[in-house]
C-alpha atoms as a PDB file:
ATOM      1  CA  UNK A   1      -8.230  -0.468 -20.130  1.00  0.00           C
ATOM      2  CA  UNK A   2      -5.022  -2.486 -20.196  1.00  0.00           C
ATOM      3  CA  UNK A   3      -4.056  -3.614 -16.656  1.00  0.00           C
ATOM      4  CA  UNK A   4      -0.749  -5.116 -15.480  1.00  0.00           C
ATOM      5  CA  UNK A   5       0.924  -5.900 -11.939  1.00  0.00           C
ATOM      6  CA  UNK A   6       3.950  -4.361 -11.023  1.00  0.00           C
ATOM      7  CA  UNK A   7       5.552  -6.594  -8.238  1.00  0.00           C
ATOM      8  CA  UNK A   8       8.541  -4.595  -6.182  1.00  0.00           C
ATOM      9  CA  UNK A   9      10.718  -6.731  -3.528  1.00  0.00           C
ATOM     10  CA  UNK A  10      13.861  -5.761  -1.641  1.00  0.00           C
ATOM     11  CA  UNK A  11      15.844  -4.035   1.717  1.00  0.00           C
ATOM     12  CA  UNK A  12      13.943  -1.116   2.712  1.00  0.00           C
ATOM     13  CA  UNK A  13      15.623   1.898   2.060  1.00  0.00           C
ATOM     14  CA  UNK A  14      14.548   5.510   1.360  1.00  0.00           C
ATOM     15  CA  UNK A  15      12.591   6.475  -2.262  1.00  0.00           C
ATOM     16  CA  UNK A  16      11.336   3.305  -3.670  1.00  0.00           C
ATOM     17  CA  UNK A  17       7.635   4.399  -3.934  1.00  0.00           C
ATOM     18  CA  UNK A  18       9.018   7.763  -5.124  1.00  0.00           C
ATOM     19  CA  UNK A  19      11.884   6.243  -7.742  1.00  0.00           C
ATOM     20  CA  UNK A  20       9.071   3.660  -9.593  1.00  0.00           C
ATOM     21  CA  UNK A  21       6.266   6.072  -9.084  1.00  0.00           C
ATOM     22  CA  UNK A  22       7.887   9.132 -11.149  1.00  0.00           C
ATOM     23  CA  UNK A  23       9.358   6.199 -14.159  1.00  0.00           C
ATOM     24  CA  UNK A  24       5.702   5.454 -14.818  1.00  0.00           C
ATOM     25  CA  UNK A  25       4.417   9.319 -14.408  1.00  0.00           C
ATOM     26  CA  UNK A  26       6.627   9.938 -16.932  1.00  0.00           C
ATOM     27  CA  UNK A  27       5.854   7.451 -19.090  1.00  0.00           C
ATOM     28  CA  UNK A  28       2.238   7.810 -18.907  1.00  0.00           C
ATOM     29  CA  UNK A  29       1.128   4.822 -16.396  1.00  0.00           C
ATOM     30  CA  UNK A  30      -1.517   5.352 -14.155  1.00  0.00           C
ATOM     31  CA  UNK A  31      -1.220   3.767 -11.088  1.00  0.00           C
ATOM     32  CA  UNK A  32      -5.227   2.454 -10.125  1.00  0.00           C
ATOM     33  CA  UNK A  33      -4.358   0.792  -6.798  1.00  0.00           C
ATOM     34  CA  UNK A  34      -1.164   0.134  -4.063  1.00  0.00           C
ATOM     35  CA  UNK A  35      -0.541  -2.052  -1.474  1.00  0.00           C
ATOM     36  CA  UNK A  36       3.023  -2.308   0.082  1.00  0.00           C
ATOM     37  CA  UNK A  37       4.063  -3.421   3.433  1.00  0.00           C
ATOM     38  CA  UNK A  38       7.692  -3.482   5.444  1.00  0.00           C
ATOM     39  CA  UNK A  39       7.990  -6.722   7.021  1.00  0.00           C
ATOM     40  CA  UNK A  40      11.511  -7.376   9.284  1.00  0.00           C
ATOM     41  CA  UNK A  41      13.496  -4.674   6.745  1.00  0.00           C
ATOM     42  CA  UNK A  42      12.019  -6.034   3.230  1.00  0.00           C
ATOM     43  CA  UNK A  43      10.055  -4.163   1.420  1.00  0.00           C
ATOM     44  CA  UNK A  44       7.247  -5.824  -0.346  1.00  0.00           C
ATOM     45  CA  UNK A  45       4.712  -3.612  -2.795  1.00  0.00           C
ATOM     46  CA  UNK A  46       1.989  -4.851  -5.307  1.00  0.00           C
ATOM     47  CA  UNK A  47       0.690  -2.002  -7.841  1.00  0.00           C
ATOM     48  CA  UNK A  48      -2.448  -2.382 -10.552  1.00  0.00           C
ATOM     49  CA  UNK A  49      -1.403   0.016 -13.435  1.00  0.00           C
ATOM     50  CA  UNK A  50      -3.599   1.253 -16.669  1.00  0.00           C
ATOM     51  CA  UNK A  51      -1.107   0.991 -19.421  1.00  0.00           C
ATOM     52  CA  UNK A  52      -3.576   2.245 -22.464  1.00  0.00           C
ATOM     53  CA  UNK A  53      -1.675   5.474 -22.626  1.00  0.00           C
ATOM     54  CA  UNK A  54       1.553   4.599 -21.938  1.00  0.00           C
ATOM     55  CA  UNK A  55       4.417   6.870 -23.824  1.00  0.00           C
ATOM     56  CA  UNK A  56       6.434   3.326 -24.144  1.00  0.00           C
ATOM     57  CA  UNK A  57       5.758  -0.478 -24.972  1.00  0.00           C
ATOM     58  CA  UNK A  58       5.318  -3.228 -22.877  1.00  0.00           C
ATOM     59  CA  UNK A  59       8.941  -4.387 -23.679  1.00  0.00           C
ATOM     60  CA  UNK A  60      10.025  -1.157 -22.783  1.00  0.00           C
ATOM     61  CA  UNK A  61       8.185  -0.791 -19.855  1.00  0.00           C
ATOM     62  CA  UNK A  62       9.556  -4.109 -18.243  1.00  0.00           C
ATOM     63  CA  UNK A  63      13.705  -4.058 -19.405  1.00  0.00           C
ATOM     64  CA  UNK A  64      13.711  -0.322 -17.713  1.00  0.00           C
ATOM     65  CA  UNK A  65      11.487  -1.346 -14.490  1.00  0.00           C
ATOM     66  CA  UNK A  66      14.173  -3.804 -14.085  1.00  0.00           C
ATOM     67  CA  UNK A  67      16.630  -1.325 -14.768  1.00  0.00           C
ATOM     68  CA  UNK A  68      14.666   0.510 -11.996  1.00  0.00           C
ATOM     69  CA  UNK A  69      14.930  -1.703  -9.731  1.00  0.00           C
ATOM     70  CA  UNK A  70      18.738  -2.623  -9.936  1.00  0.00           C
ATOM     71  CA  UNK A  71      19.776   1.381  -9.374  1.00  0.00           C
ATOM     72  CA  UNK A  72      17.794   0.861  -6.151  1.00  0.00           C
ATOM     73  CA  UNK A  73      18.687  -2.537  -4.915  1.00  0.00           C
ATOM     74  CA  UNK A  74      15.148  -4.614  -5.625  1.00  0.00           C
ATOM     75  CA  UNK A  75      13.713  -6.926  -7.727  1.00  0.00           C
ATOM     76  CA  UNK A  76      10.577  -5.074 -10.115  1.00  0.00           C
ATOM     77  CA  UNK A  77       8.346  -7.215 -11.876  1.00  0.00           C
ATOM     78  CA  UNK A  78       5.555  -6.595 -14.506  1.00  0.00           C
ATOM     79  CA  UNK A  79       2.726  -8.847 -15.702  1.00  0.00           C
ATOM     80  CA  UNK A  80      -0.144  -8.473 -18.144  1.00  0.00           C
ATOM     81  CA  UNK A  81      -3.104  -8.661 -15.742  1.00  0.00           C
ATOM     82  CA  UNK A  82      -4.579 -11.325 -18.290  1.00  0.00           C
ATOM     83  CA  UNK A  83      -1.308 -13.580 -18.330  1.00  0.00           C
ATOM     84  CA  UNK A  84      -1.432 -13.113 -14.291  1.00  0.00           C
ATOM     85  CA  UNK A  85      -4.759 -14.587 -14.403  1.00  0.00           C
ATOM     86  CA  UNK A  86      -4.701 -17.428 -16.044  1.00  0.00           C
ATOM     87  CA  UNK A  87      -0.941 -18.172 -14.277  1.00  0.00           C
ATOM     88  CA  UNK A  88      -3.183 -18.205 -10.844  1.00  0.00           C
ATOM     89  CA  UNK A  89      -6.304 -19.446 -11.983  1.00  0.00           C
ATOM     90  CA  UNK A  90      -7.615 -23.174 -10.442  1.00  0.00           C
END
C-alpha cells in the first residue's frame, strides 16, 4: 500500500468533500480514513489515501489537487505518508 495525506483548508462553503472526493474516485484513490471539522467558518479536513492504483502519478495527483482546490476557494495539500513521517518525527 502507498499512503499519502491529503490536507484541505479554507471558508466553508457547499461541496468540498463532494468536489475532492469524486477527483480521486476518478482517478482511482481510495480514501482509507477522514477527519474534517468546521471551526468559526473554516473548514479544516485531513484524509489517509491508498494511491497503489491510482490512474495518475504523484505529480499529477498534487498540480490538479491544487488545481482543485483553487476552483473552490482552499488550500489542498498532498504528502507521501513516509516524507510526512520523518517531517514530524522527534
Amino acid at each position: 500500500m502507498k499512503k499519502a495525506i491529503i490536507t484541505v483548508v479554507g471558508k466553508d462553503t457547499v461541496g468540498i468533500i463532494a468536489k475532492v472526493c469524486t477527483y480521486l474516485s476518478e482517478n482511482k484513490v481510495n480514501v482509507l480514513d477522514i477527519s474534517q471539522t468546521i471551526v468559526s467558518g473554516y473548514f479544516n479536513m485531513m484524509m489517509i489515501v491508498d494511491l497503489e492504483n491510482s490512474a495518475v502519478s504523484y505529480d499529477t495527483l498534487v498540480k490538479e489537487l491544487e488545481t482543485v482546490g483553487e476552483e473552490i476557494g482552499v488550500i489542498i495539500k498532498i504528502q507521501l505518508e513516509d516524507i510526512f513521517d520523518m517531517m514530524h518525527r522527534i
